[in-house]
C-alpha atoms as a PDB file:
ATOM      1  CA  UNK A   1      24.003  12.655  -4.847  1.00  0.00           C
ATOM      2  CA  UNK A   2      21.792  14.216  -7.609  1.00  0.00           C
ATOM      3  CA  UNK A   3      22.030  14.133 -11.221  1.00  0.00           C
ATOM      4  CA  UNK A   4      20.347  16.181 -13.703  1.00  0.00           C
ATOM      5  CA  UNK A   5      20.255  15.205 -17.714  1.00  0.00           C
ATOM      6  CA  UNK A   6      19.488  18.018 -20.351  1.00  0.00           C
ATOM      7  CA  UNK A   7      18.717  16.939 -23.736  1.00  0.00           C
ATOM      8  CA  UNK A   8      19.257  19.181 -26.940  1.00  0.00           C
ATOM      9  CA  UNK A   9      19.391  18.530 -30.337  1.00  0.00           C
ATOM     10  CA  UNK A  10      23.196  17.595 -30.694  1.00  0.00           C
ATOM     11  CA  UNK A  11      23.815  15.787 -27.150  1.00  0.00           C
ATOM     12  CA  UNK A  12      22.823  15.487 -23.334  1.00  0.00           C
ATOM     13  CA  UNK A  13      24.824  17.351 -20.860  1.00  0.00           C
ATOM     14  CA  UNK A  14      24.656  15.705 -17.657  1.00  0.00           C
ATOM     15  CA  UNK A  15      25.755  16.868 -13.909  1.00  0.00           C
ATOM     16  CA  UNK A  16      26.381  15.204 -11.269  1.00  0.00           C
ATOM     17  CA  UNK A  17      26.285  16.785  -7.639  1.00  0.00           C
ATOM     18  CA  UNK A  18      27.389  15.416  -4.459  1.00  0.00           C
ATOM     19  CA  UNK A  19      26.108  16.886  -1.718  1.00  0.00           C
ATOM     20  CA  UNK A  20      28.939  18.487  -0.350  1.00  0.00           C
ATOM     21  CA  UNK A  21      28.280  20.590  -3.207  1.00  0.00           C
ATOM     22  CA  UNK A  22      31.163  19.341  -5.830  1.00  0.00           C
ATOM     23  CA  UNK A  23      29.747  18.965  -9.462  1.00  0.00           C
ATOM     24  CA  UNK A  24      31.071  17.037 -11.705  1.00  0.00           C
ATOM     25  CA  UNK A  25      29.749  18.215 -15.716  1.00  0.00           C
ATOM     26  CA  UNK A  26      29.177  15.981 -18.974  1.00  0.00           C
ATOM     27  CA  UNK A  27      28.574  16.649 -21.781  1.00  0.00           C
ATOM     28  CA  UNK A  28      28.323  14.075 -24.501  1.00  0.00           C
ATOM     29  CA  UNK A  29      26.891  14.015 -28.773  1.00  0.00           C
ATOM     30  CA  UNK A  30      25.085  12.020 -30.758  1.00  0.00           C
ATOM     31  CA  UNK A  31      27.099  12.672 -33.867  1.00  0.00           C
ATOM     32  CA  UNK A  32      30.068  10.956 -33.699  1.00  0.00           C
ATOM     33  CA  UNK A  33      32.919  13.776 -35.199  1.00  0.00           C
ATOM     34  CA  UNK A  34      35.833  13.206 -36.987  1.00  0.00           C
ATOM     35  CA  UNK A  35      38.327  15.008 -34.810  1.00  0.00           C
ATOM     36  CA  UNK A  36      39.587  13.080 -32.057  1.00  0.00           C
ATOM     37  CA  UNK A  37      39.974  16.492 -30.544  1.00  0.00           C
ATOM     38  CA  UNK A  38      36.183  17.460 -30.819  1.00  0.00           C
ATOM     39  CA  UNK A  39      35.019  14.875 -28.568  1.00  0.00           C
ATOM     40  CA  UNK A  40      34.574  16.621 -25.305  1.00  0.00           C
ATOM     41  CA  UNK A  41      34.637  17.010 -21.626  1.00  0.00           C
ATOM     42  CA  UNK A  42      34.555  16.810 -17.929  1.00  0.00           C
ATOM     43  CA  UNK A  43      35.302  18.571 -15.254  1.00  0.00           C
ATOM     44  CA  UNK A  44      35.636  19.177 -11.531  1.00  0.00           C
ATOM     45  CA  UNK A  45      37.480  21.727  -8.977  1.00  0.00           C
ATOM     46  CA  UNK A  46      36.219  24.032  -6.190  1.00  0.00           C
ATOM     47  CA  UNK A  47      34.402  25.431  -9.812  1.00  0.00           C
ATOM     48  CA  UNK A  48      32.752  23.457 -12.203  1.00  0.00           C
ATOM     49  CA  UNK A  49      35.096  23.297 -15.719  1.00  0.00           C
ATOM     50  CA  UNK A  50      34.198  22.094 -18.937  1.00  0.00           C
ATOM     51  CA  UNK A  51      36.712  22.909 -21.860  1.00  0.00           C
ATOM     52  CA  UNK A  52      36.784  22.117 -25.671  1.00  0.00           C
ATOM     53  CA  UNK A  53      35.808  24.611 -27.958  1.00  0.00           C
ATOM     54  CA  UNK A  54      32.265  22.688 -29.343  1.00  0.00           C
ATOM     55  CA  UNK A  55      31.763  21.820 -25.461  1.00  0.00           C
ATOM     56  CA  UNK A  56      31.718  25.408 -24.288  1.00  0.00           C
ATOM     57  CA  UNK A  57      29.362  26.095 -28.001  1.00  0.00           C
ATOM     58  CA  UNK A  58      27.018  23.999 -26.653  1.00  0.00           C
ATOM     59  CA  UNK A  59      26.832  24.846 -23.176  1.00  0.00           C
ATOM     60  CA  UNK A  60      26.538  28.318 -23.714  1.00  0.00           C
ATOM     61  CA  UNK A  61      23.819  27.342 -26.616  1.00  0.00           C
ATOM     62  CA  UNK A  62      21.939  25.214 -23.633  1.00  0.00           C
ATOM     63  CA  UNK A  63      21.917  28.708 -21.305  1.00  0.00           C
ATOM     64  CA  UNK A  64      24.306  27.447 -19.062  1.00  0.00           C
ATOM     65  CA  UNK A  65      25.720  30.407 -16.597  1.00  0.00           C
ATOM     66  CA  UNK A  66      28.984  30.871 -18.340  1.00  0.00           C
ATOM     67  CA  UNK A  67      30.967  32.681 -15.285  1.00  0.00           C
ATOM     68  CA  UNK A  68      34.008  33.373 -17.573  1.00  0.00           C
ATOM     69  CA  UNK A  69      36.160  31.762 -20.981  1.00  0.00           C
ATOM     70  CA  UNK A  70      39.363  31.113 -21.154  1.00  0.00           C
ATOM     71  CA  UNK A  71      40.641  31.412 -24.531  1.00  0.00           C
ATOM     72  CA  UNK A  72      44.378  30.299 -25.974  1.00  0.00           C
ATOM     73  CA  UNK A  73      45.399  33.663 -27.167  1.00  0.00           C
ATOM     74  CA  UNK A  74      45.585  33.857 -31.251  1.00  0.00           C
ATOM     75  CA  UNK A  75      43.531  30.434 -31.675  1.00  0.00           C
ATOM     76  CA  UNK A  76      42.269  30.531 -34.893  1.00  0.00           C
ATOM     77  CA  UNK A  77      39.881  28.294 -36.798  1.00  0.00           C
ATOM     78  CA  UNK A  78      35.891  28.109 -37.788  1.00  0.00           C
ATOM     79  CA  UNK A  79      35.252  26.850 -34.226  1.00  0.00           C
ATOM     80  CA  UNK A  80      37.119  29.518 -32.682  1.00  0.00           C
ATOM     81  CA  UNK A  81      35.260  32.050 -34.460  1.00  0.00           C
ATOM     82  CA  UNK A  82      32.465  30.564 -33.384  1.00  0.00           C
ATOM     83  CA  UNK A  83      33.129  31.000 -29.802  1.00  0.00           C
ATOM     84  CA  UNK A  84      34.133  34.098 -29.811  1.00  0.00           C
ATOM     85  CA  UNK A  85      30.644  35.414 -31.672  1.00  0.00           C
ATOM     86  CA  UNK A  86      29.246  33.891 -28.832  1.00  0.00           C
ATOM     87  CA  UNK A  87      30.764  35.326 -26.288  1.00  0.00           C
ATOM     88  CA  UNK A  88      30.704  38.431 -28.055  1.00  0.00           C
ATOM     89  CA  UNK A  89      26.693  38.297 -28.553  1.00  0.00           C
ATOM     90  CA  UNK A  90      26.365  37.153 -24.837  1.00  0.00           C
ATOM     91  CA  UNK A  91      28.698  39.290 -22.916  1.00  0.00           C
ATOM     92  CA  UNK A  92      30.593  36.743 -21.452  1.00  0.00           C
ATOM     93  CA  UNK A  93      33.688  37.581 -19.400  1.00  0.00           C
ATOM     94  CA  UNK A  94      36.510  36.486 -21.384  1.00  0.00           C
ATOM     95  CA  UNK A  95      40.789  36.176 -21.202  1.00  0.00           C
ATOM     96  CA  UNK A  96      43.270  35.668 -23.391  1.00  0.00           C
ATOM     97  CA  UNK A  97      45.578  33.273 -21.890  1.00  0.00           C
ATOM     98  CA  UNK A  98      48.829  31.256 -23.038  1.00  0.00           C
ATOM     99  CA  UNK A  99      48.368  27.667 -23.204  1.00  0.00           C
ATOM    100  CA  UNK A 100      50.115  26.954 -19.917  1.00  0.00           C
ATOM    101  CA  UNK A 101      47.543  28.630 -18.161  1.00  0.00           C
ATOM    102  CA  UNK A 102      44.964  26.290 -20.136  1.00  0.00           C
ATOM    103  CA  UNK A 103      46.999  23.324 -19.444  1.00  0.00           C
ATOM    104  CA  UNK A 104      46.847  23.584 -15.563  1.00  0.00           C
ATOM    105  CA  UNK A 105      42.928  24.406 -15.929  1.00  0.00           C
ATOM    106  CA  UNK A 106      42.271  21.520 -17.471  1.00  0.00           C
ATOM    107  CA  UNK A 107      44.888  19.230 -16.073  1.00  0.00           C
ATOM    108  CA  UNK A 108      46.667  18.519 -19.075  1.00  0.00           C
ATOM    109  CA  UNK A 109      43.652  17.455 -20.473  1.00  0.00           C
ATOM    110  CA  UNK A 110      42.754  17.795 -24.371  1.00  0.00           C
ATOM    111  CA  UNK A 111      41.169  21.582 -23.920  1.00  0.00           C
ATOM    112  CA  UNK A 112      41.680  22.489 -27.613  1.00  0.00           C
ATOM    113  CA  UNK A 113      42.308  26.026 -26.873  1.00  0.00           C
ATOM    114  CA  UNK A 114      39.156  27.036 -24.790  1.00  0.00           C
ATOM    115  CA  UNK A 115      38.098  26.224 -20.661  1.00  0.00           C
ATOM    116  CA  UNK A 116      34.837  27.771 -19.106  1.00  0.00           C
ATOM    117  CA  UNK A 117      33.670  27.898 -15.759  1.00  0.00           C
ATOM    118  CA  UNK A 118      30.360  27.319 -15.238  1.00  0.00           C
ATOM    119  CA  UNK A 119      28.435  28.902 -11.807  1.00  0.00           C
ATOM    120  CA  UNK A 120      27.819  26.957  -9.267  1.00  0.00           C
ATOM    121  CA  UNK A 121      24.410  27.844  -8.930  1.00  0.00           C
ATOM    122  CA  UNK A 122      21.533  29.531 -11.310  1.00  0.00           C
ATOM    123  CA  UNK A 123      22.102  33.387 -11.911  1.00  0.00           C
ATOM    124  CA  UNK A 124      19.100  35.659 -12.045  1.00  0.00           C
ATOM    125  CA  UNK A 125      19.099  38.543 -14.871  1.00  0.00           C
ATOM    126  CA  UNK A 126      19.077  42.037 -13.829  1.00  0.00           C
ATOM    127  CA  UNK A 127      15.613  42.873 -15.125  1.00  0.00           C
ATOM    128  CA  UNK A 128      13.736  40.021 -13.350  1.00  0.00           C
ATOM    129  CA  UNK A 129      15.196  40.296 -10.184  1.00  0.00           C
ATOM    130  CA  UNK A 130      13.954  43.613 -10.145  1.00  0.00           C
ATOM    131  CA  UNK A 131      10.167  42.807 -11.642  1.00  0.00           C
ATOM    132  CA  UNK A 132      10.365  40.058  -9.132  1.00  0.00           C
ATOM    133  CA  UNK A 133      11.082  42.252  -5.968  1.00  0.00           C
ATOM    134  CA  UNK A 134       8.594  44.720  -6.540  1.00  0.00           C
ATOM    135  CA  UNK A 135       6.327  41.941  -7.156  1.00  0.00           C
ATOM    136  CA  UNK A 136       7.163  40.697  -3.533  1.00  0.00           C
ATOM    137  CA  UNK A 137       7.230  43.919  -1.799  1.00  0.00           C
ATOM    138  CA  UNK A 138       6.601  47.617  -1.907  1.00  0.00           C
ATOM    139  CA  UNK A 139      10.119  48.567  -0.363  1.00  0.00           C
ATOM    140  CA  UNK A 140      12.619  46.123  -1.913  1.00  0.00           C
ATOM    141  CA  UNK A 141      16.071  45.590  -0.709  1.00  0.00           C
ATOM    142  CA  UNK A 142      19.068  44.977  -2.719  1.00  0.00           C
ATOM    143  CA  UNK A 143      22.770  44.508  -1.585  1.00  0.00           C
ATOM    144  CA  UNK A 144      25.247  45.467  -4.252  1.00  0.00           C
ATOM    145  CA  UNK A 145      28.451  44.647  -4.161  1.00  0.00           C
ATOM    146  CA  UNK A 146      31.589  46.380  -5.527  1.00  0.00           C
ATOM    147  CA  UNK A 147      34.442  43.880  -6.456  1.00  0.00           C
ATOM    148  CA  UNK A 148      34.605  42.091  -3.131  1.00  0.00           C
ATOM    149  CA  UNK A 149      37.632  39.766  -4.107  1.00  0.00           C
ATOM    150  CA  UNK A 150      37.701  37.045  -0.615  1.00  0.00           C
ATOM    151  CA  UNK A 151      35.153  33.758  -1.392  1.00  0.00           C
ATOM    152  CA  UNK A 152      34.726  33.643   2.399  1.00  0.00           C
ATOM    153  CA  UNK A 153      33.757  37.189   2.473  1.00  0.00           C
ATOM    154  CA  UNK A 154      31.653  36.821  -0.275  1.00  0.00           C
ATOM    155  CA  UNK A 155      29.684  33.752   1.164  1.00  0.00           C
ATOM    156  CA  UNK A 156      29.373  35.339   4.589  1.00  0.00           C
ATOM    157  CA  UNK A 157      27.654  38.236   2.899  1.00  0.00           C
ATOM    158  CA  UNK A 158      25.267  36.099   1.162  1.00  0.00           C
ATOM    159  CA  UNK A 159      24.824  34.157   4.479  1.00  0.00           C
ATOM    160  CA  UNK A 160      23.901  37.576   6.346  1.00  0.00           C
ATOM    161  CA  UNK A 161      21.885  38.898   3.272  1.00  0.00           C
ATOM    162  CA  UNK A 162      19.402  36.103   3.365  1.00  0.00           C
ATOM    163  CA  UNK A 163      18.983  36.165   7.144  1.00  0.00           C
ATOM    164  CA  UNK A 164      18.059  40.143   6.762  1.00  0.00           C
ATOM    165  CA  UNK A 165      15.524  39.481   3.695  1.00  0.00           C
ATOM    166  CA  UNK A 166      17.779  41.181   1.013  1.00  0.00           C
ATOM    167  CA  UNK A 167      15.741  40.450  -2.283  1.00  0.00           C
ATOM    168  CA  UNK A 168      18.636  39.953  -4.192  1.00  0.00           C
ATOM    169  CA  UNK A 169      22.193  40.690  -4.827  1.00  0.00           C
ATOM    170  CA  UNK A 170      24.273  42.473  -7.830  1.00  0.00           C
ATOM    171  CA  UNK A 171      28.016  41.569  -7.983  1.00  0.00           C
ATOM    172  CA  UNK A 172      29.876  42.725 -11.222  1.00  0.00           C
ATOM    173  CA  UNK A 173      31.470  39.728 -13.338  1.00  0.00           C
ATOM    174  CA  UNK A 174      35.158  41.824 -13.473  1.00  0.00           C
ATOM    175  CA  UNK A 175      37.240  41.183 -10.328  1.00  0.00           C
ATOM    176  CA  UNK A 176      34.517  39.779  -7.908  1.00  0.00           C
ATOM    177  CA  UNK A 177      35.239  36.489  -5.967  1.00  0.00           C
ATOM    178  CA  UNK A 178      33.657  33.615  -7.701  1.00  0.00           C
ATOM    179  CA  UNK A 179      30.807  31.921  -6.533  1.00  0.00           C
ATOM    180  CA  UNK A 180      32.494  28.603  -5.679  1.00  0.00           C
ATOM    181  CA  UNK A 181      32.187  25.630  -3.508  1.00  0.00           C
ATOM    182  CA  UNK A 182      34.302  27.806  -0.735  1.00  0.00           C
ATOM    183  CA  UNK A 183      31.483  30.567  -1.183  1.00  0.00           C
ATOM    184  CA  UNK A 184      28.751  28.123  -0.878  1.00  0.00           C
ATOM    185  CA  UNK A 185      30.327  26.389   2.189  1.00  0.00           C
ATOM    186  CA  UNK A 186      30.664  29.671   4.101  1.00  0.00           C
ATOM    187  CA  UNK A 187      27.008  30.835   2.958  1.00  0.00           C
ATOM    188  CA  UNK A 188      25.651  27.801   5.107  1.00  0.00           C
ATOM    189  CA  UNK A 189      23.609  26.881   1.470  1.00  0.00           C
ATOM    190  CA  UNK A 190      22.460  30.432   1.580  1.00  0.00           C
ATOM    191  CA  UNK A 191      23.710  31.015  -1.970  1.00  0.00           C
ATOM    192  CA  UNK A 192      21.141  28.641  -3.485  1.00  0.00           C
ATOM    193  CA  UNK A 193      18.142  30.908  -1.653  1.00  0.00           C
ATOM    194  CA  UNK A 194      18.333  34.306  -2.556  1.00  0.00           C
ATOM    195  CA  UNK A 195      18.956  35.481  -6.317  1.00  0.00           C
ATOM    196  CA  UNK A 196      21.778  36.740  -7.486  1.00  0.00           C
ATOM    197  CA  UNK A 197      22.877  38.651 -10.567  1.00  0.00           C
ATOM    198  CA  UNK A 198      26.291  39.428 -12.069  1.00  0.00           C
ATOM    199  CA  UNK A 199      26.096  42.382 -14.592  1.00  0.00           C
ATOM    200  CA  UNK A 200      29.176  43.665 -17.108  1.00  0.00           C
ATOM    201  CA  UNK A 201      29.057  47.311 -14.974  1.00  0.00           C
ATOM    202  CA  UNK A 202      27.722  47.751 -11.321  1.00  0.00           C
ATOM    203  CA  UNK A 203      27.036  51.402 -12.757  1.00  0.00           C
ATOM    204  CA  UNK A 204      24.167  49.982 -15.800  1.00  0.00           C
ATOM    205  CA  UNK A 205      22.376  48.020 -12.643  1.00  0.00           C
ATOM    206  CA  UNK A 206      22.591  51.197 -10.427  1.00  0.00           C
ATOM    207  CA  UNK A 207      20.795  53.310 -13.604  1.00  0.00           C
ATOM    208  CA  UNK A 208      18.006  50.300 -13.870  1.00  0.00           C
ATOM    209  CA  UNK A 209      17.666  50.705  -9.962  1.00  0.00           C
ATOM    210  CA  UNK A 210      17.178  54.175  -9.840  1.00  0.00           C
ATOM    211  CA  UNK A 211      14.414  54.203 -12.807  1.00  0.00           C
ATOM    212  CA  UNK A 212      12.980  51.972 -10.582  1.00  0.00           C
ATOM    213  CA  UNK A 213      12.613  54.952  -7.836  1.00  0.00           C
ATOM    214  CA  UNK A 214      15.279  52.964  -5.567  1.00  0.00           C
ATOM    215  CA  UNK A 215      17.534  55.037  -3.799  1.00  0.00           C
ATOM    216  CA  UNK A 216      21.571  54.149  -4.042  1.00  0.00           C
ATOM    217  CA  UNK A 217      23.478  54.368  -0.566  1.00  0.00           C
ATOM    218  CA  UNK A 218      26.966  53.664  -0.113  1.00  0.00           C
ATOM    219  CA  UNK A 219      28.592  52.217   2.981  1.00  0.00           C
ATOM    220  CA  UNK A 220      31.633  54.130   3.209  1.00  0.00           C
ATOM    221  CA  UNK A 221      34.012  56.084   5.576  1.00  0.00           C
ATOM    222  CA  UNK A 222      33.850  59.388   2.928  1.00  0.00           C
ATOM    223  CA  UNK A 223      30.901  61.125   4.824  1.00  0.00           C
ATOM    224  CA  UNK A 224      30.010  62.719   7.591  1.00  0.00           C
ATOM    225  CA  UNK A 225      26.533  61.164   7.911  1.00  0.00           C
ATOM    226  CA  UNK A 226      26.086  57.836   9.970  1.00  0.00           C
ATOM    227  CA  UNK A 227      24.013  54.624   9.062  1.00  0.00           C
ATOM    228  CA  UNK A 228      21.527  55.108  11.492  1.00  0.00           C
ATOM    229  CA  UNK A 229      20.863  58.872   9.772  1.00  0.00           C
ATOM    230  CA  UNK A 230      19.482  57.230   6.615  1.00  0.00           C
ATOM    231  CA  UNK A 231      15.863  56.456   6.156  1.00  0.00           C
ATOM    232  CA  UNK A 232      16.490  52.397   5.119  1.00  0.00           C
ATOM    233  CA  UNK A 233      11.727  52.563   4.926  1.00  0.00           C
ATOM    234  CA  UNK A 234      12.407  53.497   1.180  1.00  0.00           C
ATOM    235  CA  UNK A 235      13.000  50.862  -1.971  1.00  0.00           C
ATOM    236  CA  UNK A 236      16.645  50.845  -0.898  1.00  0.00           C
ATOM    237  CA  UNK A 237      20.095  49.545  -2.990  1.00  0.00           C
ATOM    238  CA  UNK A 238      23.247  48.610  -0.623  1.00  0.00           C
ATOM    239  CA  UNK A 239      26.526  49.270  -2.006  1.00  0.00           C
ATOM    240  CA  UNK A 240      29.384  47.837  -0.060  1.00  0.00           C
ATOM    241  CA  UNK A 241      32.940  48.052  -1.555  1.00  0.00           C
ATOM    242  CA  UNK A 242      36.095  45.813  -1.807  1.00  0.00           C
ATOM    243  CA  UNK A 243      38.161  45.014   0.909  1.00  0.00           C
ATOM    244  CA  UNK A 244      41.414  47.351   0.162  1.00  0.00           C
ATOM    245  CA  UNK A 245      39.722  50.069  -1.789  1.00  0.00           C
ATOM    246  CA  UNK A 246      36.202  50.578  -0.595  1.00  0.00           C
ATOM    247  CA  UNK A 247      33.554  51.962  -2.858  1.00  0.00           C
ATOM    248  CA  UNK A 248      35.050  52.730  -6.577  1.00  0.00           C
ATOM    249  CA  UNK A 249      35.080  56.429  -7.195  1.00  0.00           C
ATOM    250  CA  UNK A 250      32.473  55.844  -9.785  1.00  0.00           C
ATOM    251  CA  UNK A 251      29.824  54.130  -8.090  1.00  0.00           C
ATOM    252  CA  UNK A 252      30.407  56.298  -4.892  1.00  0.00           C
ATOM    253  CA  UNK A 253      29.581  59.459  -7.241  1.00  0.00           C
ATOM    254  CA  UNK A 254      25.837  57.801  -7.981  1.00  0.00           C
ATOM    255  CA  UNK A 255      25.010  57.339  -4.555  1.00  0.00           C
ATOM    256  CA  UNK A 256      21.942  59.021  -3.481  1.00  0.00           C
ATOM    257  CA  UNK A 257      23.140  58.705   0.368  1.00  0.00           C
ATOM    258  CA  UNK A 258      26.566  57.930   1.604  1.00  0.00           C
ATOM    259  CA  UNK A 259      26.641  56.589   5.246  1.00  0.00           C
ATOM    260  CA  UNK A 260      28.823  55.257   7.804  1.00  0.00           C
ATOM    261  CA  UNK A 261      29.413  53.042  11.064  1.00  0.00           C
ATOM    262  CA  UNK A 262      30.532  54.320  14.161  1.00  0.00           C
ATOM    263  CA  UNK A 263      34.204  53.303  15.175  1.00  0.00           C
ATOM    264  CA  UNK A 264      35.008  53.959  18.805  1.00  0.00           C
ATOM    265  CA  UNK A 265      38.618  51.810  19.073  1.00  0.00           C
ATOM    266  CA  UNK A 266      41.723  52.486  17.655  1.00  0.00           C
ATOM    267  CA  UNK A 267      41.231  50.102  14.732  1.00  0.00           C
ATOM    268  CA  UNK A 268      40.457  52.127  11.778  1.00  0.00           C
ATOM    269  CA  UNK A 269      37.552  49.863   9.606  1.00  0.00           C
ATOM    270  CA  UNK A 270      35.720  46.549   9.893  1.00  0.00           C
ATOM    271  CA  UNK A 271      35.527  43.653   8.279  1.00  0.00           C
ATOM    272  CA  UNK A 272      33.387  44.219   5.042  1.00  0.00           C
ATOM    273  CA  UNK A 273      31.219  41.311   6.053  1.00  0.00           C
ATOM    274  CA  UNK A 274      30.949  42.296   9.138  1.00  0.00           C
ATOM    275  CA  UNK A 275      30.108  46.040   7.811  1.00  0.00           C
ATOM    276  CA  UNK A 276      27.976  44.652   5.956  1.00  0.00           C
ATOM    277  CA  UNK A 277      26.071  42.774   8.903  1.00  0.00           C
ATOM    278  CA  UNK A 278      25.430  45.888  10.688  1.00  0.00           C
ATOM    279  CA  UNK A 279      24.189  48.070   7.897  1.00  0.00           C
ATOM    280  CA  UNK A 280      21.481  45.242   6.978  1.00  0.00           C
ATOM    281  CA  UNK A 281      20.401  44.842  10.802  1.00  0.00           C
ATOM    282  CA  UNK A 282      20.163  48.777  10.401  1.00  0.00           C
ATOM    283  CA  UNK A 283      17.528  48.302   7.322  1.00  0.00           C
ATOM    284  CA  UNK A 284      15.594  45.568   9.144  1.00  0.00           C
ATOM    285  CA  UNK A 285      15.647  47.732  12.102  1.00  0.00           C
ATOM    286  CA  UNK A 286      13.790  50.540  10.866  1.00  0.00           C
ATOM    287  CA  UNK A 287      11.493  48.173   9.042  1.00  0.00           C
ATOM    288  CA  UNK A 288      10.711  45.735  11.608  1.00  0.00           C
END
């Protein structure tokens, strides 16, 4: 078990990890307030949960990872405002919810309108992980990946991805699996060694990629061209797709390359982990 103390002006927030990966958040002020409902907040799941409006303040004032907000919809008050400046300012994913939904988040707990989950492990920002890479290497690799919605998918992918050398991954914070204790499990600890990055738009990282001379290629069935046709010896970003729908429309249009995997059965696609398995054993083919 490991716990970690940060001290700020107002409080310590303190965390407490077990090592089957469960975390269990504190956060606790000096100033004693008057509202009963202002003192704040634990919380544990398969995410890490704190909730109370001045909690999630403070946390996201300490540069916690904030993966989204859940808001009571039309809460009003200073605090609220507050919040949602925040939020605002930092580009935090956010939903309106009713205050059943906040109820069962926080088990009936006092939540005074507002829940966060916090990420289970330290996000890199967009910018560094790229300085970073090219730091590293000459011919960087990064996976991106568009909305893949299964945790066990997810954490597979991250497994694979650090076996292959993949300097880092891009996942968008809209309707991407979370990064949760299933993830982590399924990862083998992976997620805790290579960096990963959520951005507001998989399309603003694939501009700051290809400034960076990187060339975009798609893993999809819409081409003609095969994976082994691609030249993986350049800076190279991966885009895998979602499970149902593939590649948005969107992202598939700023590809640079668009390549495929051989099928020779009667099933018509893979698994996207496993898709994604061969296309990086592709890339460290041709650059072994």
């Amino acid at each position: 078990m490991l716990a970690t103390i940060m001290f700020w002006r107002d409080g310590f927030f303190l965390q407490i990890t077990h090592q089957s990966g469960t975390q269990i958040i504190f956060i606790f002020f000096f100033q004693i307030l008057n509202s009963k409902s202002s003192y704040l907040c634990l919380m544990e799941n398969d995410s890490t949960k704190i909730f109370g409006l001045r909690a999630i303040i403070e946390a996201i004032n300490a540069d916690q990872d904030i993966e989204k907000v859940y808001i009571q919809k039309e809460i009003k008050g200073a605090l609220a405002g507050e919040l949602n400046q925040l939020i605002k300012e930092r580009k935090i994913s956010t939903s309106h919810v009713p205050v059943e939904k906040l109820n069962k988040l926080s088990k009936n707990q006092n939540h005074q309108g507002a829940v966060a989950k916090i990420s289970a492990i330290t996000l890199t920002d967009l910018e560094t992980l790229i300085n970073q890479a090219f730091l590293k290497t000459k011919t960087p690799l990064f996976l991106l990946l568009d909305q893949i919605s299964d945790v066990r998918n997810l954490g597979a992918i991250i497994r694979t991805a650090e076996c292959t050398g993949v300097d880092g991954i891009i996942i968008p914070t809209q309707g991407s699996a979370p990064i949760n204790a299933d993830a982590i499990k399924t990862s083998a600890g992976a997620a805790f060694k290579i960096p990963i990055c959520k951005v507001n738009h998989l399309l603003d990282a694939i501009y700051m990629l290809k400034d960076s001379d990187m060339q975009m290629v798609g893993v999809t069935e819409k081409t003609d061209q095969f994976i082994y046709d691609v030249d993986f010896k350049k800076p190279t970003a991966l885009i895998m797709g979602s499970e149902h729908k593939g590649i948005s429309n969107a992202v598939l249009k700023n590809c640079d390359a668009k390549a495929k995997l051989p099928l020779l059965g009667e099933i018509a696609s893979l698994n996207v982990s496993v898709a994604c398995g061969v296309a990086l054993y592709e890339v460290v083919r041709q650059r072994f």
